[in-house]
Protein backbone atom coordinates (compact mmCIF):
# COMPACT_ATOMS: atom_id res chain seq x y z
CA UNK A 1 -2.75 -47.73 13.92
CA UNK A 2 -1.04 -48.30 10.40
CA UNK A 3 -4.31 -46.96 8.84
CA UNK A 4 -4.76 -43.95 11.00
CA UNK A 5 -0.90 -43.05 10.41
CA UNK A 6 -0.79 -43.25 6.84
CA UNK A 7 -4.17 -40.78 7.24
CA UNK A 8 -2.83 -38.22 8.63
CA UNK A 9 0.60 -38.63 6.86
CA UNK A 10 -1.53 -37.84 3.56
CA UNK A 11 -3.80 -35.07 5.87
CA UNK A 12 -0.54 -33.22 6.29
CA UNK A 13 0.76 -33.71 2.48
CA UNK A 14 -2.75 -32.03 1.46
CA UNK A 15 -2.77 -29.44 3.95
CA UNK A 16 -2.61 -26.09 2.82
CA UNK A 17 1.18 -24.28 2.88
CA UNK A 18 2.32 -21.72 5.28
CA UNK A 19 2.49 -18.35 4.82
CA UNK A 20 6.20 -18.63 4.27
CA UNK A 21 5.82 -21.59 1.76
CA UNK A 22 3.43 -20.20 -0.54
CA UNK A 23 4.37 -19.11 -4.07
CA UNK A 24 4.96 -15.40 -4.24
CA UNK A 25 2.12 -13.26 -5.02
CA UNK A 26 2.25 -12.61 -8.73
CA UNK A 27 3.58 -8.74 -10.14
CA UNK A 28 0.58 -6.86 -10.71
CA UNK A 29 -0.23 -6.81 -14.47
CA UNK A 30 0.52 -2.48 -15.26
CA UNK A 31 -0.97 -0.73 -18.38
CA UNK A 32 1.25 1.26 -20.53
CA UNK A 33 1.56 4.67 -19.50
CA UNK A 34 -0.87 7.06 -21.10
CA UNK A 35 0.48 9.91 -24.04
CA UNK A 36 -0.80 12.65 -26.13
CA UNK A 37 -2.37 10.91 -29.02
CA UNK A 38 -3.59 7.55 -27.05
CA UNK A 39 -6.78 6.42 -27.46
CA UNK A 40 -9.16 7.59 -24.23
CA UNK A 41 -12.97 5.82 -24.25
CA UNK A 42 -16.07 6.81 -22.28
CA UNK A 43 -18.07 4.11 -20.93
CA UNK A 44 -20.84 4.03 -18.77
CA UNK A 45 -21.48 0.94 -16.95
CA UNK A 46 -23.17 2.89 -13.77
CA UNK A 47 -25.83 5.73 -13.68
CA UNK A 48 -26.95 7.94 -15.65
CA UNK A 49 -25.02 10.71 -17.69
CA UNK A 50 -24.84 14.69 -17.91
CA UNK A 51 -24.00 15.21 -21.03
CA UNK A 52 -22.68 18.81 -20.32
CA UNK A 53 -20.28 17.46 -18.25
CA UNK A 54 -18.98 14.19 -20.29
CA UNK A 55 -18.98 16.61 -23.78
CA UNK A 56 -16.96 19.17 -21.77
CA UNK A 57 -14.46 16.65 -20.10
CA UNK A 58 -14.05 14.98 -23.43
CA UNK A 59 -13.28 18.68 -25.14
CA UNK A 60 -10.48 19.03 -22.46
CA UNK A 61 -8.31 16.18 -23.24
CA UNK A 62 -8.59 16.57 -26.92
CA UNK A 63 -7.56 19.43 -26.28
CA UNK A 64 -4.68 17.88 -24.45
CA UNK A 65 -3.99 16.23 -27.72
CA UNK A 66 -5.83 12.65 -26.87
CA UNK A 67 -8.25 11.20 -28.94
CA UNK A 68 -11.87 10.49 -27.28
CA UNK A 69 -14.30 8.00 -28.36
CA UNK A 70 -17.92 8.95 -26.90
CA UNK A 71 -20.37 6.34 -28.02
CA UNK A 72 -23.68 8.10 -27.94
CA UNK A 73 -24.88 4.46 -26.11
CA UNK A 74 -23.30 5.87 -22.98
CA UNK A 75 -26.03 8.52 -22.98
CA UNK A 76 -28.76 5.45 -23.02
CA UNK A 77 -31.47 5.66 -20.23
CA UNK A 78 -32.99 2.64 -18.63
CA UNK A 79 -34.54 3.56 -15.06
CA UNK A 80 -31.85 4.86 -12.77
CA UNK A 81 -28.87 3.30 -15.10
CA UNK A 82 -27.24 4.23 -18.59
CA UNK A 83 -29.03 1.88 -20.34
CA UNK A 84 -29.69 -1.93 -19.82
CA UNK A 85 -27.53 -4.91 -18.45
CA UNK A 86 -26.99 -5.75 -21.58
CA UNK A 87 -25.76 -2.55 -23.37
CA UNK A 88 -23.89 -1.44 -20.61
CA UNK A 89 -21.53 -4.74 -19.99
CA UNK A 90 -21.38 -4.84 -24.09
CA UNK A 91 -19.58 -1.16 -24.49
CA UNK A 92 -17.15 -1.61 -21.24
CA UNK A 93 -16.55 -4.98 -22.95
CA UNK A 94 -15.79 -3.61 -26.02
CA UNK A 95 -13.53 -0.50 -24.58
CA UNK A 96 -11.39 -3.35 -22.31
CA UNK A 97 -10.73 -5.37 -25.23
CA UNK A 98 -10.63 -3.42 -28.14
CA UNK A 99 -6.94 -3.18 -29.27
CA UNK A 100 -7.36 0.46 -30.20
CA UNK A 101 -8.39 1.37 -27.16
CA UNK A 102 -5.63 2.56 -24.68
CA UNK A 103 -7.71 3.49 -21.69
CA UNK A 104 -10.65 3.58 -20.35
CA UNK A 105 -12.54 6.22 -18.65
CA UNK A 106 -15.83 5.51 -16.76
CA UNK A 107 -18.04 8.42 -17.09
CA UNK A 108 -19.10 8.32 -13.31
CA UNK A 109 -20.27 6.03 -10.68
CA UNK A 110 -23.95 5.68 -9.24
CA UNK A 111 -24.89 2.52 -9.17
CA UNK A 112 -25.04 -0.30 -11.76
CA UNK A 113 -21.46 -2.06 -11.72
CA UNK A 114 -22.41 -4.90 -9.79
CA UNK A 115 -25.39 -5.72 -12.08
CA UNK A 116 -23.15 -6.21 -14.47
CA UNK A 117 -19.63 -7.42 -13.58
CA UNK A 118 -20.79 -11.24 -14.64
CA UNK A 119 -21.68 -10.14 -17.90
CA UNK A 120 -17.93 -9.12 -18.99
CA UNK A 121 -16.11 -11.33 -21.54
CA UNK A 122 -13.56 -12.46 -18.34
CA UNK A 123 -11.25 -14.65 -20.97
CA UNK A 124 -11.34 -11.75 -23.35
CA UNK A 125 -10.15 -9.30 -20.51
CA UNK A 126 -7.46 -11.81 -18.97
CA UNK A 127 -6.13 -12.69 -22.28
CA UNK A 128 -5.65 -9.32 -23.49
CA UNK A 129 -3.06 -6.69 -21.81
CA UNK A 130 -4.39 -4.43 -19.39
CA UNK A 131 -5.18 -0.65 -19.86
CA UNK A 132 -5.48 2.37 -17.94
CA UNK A 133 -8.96 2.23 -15.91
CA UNK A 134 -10.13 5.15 -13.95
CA UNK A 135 -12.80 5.94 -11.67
CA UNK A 136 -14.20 6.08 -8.21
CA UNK A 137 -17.33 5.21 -6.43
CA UNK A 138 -19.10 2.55 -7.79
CA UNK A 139 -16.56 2.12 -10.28
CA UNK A 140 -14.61 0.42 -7.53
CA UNK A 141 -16.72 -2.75 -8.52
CA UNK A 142 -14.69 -2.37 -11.82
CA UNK A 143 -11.50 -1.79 -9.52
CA UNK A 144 -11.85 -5.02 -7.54
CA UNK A 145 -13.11 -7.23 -10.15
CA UNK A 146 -10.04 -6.30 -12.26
CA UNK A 147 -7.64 -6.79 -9.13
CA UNK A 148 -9.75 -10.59 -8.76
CA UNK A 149 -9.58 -11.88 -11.92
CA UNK A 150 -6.80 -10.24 -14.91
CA UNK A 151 -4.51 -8.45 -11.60
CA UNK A 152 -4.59 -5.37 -13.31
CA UNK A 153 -3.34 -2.27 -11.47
CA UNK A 154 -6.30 0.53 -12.29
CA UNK A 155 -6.56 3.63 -10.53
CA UNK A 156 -9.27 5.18 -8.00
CA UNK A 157 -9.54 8.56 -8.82
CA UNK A 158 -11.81 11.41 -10.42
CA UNK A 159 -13.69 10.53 -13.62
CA UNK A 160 -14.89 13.07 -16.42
CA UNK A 161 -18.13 13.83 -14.86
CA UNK A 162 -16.67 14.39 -11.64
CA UNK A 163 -13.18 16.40 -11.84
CA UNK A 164 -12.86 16.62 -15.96
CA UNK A 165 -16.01 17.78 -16.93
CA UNK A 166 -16.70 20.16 -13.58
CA UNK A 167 -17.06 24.05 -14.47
CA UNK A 168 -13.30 24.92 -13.04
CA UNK A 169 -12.13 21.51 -14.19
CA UNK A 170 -9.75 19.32 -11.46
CA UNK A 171 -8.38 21.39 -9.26
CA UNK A 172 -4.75 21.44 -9.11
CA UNK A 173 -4.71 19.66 -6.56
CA UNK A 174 -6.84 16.21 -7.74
CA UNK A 175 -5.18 17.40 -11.32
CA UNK A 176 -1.25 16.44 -10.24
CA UNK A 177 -1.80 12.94 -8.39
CA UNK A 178 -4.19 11.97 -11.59
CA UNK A 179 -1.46 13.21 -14.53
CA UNK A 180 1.15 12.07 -12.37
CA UNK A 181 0.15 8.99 -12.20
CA UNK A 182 -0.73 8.17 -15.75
CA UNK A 183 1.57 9.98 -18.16
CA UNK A 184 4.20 8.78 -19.85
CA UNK A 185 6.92 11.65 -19.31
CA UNK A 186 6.04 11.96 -16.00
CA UNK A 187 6.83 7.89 -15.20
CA UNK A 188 10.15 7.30 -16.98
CA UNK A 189 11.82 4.14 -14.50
CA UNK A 190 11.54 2.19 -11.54
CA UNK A 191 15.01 2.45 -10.45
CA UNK A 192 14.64 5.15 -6.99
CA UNK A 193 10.66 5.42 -8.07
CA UNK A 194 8.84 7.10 -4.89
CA UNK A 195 6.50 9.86 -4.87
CA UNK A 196 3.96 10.85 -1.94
CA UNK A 197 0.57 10.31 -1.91
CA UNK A 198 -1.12 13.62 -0.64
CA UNK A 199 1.13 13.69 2.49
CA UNK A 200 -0.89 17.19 3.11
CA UNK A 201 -3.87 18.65 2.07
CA UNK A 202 -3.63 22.56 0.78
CA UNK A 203 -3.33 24.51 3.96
CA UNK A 204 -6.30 26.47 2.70
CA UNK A 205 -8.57 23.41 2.09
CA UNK A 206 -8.11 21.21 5.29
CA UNK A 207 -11.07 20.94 7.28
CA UNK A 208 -9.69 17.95 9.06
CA UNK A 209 -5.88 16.94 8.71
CA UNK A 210 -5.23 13.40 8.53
CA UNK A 211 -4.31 11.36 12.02
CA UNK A 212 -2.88 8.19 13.31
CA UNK A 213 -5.11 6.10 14.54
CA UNK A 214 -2.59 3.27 14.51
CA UNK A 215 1.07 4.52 14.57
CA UNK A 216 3.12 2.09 12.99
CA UNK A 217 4.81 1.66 9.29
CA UNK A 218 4.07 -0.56 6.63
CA UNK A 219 4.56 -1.30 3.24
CA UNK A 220 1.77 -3.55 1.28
CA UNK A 221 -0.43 -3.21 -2.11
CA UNK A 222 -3.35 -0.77 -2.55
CA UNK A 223 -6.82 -2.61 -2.29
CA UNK A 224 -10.12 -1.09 -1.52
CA UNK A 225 -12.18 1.93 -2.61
CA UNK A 226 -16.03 2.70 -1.29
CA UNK A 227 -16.94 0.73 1.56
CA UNK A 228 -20.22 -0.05 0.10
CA UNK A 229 -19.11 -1.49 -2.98
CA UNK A 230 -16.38 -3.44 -1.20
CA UNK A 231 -18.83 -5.05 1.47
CA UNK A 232 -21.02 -6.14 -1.76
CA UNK A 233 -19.00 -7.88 -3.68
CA UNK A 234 -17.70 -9.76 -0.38
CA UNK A 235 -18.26 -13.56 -1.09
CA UNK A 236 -17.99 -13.29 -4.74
CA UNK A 237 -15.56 -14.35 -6.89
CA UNK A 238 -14.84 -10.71 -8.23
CA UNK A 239 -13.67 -9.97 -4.41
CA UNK A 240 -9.78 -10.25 -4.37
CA UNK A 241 -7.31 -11.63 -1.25
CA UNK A 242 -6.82 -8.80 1.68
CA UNK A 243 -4.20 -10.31 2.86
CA UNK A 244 -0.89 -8.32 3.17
CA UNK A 245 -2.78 -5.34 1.14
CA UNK A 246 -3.06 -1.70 2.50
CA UNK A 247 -7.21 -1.47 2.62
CA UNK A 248 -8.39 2.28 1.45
CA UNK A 249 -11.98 2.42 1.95
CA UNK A 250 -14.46 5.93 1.89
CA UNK A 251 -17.86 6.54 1.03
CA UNK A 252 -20.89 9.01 1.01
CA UNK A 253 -24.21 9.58 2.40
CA UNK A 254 -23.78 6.93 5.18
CA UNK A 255 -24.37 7.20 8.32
CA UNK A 256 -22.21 5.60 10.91
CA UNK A 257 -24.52 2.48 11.93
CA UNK A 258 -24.39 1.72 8.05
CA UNK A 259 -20.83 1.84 7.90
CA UNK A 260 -20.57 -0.28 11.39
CA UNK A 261 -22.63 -2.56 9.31
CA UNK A 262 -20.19 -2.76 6.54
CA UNK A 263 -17.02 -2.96 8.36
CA UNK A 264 -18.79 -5.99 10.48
CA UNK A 265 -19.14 -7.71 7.28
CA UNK A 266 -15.61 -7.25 6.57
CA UNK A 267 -14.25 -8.35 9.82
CA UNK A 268 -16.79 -11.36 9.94
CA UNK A 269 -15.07 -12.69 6.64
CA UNK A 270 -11.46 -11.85 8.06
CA UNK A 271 -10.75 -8.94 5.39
CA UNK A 272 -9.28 -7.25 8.16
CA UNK A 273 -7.27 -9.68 9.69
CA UNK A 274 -4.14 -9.72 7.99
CA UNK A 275 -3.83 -6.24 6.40
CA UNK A 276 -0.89 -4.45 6.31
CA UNK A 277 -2.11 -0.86 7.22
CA UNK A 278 -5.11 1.05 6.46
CA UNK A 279 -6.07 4.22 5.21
CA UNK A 280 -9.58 6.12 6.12
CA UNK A 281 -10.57 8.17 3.11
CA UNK A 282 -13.24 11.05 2.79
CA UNK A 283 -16.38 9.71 4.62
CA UNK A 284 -18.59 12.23 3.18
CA UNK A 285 -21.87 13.34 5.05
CA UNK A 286 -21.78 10.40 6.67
CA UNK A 287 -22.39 11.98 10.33
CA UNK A 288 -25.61 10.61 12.21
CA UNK A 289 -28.23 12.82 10.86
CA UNK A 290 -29.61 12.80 14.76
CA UNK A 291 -26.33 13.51 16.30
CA UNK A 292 -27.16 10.37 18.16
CA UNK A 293 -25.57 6.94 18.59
CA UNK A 294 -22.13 6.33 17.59
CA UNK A 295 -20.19 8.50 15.65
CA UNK A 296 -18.09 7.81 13.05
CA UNK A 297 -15.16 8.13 15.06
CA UNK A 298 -16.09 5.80 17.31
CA UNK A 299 -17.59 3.23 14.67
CA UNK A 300 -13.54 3.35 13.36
CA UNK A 301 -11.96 3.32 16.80
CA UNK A 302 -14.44 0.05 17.88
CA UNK A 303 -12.50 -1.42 14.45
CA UNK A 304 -9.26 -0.15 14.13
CA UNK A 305 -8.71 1.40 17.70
CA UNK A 306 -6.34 -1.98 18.24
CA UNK A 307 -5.46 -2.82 15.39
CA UNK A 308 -1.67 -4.32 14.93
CA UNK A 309 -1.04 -2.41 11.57
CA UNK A 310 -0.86 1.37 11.23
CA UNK A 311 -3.85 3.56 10.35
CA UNK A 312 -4.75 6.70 8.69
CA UNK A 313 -8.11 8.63 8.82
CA UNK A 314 -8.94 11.40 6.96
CA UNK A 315 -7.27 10.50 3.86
CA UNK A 316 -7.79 13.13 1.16
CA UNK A 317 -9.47 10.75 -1.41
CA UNK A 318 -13.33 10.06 -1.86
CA UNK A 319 -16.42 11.89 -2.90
CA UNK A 320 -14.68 15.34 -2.31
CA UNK A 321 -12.64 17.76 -4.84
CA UNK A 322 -9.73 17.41 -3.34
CA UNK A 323 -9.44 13.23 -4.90
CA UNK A 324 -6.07 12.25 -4.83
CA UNK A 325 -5.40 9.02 -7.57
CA UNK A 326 -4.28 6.13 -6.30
CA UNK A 327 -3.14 3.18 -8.16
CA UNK A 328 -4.83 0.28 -7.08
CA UNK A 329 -2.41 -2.89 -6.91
CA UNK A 330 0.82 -0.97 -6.03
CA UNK A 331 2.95 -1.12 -3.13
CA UNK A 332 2.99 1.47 -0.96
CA UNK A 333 4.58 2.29 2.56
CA UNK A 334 1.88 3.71 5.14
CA UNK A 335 3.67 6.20 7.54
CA UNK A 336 1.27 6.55 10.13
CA UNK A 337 4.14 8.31 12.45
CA UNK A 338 4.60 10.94 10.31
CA UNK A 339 1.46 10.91 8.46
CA UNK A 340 2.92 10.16 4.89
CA UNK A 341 1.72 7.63 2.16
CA UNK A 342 4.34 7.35 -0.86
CA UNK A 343 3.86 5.02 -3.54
CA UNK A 344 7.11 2.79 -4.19
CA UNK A 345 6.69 1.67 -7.44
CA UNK A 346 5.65 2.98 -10.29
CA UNK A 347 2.11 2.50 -11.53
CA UNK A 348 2.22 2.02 -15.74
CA UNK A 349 4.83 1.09 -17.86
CA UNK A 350 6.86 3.31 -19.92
CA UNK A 351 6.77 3.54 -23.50
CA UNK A 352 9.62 2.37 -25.59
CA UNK A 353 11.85 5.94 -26.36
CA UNK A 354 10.87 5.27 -30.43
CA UNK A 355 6.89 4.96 -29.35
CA UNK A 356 7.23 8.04 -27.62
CA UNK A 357 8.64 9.63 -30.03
CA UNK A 358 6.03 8.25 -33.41
């Protein structure tokens, strides 16, 4: 009796703490926000590049007074990718740890990222402080391995090749969520610091306005990004903690049984167990191509339909023009009542009044 008491006095000293008694989740690590004469870098850790595009988007902010480096490696070719395992991890290792380098722009996404996300100097990265990082689409392997292993706050949004570098450039309405959220005038304190996250669409450009799926409010950090990307990193160490996060999740060119698929895998690990809220981005083309089965609708009710947090579909972020930025690793307050998303804190931090000012 003595023997099996002192066991499971020690069980329960070794026992894993409640919710209540863990430490507090540590501040997100936030890059200093970006200025006129701050270093910008292309990389291209994904597919392949237009060079149209990436020459035009870098012509744009220089003319916006930044400086851009454009290694002619990004413009490498190997298959389907910008060049090889190899090259690619070795310039988006370079751009996050070179001190001269204040951000970092992916060119675009594709596919590649998760070919390479073992092959970045990790130490290097954590050690270092964090920088702006940009980008959607597959990018969000860079997004989430970031959030796993430095806690960086980066931000899913358009990338040169695909809002920069376009004919008409961003339009105005991807262009003020992605300035807003970097620049240094524009992010002067956190004292009162709230701003909405496309509460609305244009009038003019909503083919769908958002919707409650859940009604509810809640306040939690951004996580997430394309579905795809998210479900394949799930199990690896570059896949960060869910829990108490607000999920964002779109994708392209899927159609609903695929992203059923997906979201199973997510549930079966218990990602969406103890989320705050979530928010349905742009699900681009990603109707059943036979108008049969489930639709996507359904595919979100069957996962969401009950869920105890609040939910948003139709989120105006994703594969679209219309891309709103959001910073990944911020707290935000999901209004699914009223259909609002405002950020609460603000996303970089802001340059020292004699920096600004050099």
């Amino acid at each position: 009796m003595r023997l099996l008491l002192t066991a499971a006095i020690a069980l329960m000293c070794s026992a894993p703490a409640s919710r209540a008694q863990q430490a507090e989740e540590p501040a997100p690590r936030k890059p200093p926000a970006l200025s006129p004469g701050d270093t910008i870098m292309f990389v291209a850790p994904s597919g392949l590049l237009t060079k149209k595009l990436t020459r035009t988007a870098a012509a744009r902010l220089e003319a916006m007074g930044y400086k851009v480096a454009v290694p002619e490696e990004v413009f490498d070719k190997y298959g389907y990718l910008a060049g090889t395992d190899e090259q690619r991890a070795e310039l988006l290792n370079r751009a996050l740890t070179d001190p001269e380098i204040d951000a970092v722009f992916p060119a675009r996404g594709g596919y590649g990222m998760t070919r390479i996300v073992d092959k970045l100097d990790w130490p290097a990265i954590i050690s270092g402080p964090p920088k702006i990082v940009i980008g959607f689409s597959d990018i969000t392997g860079l997004h989430l391995a970031l959030a796993a292993k430095a806690n960086w706050v980066t931000f899913h949004s358009p990338n040169p090749e695909w809002g920069l570098g376009s004919d008409d450039g961003m339009p105005e309405f991807a262009a003020n969520y992605f300035w807003r959220s970097l620049l240094a005038e524009q992010n002067t304190g956190e004292d009162g610091f709230a701003y909405e996250l496309a509460g609305a669409w244009p009038a003019d450009k909503t083919p769908t306005p958002m919707a409650a799926l859940r009604a509810g409010v809640a306040e939690g950090r951004l996580i997430g990004g394309n579905l795809s990307l998210v479900a394949a990193l799930m199990g690896t160490p570059y896949m960060p903690s869910f829990e108490g996060r607000v999920l964002f999740l779109e994708d392209i060119n899927e159609e609903p049984y695929r992203v059923d698929r997906m979201l199973s895998t997510l549930r079966l690990a218990g990602q969406l167990d103890g989320l705050a809220g979530v928010l349905l981005g742009q699900f681009t083309k990603c109707d059943a191509e036979d108008g049969k089965g489930l639709s996507l609708a359904q595919v979100f009710d069957d996962y969401f339909g009950e869920a105890p947090y609040p939910v948003i579909t139709n989120f105006p972020a994703g594969h679209v023009p219309l891309n709103a930025a959001l910073p990944m690793g911020c707290r935000v307050r999901v209004d699914a009542d009223n259909l609002k998303v405002t950020l609460l804190e603000n996303a970089v931090t802001a340059r020292p009044a004699d920096a600004a000012t050099e």
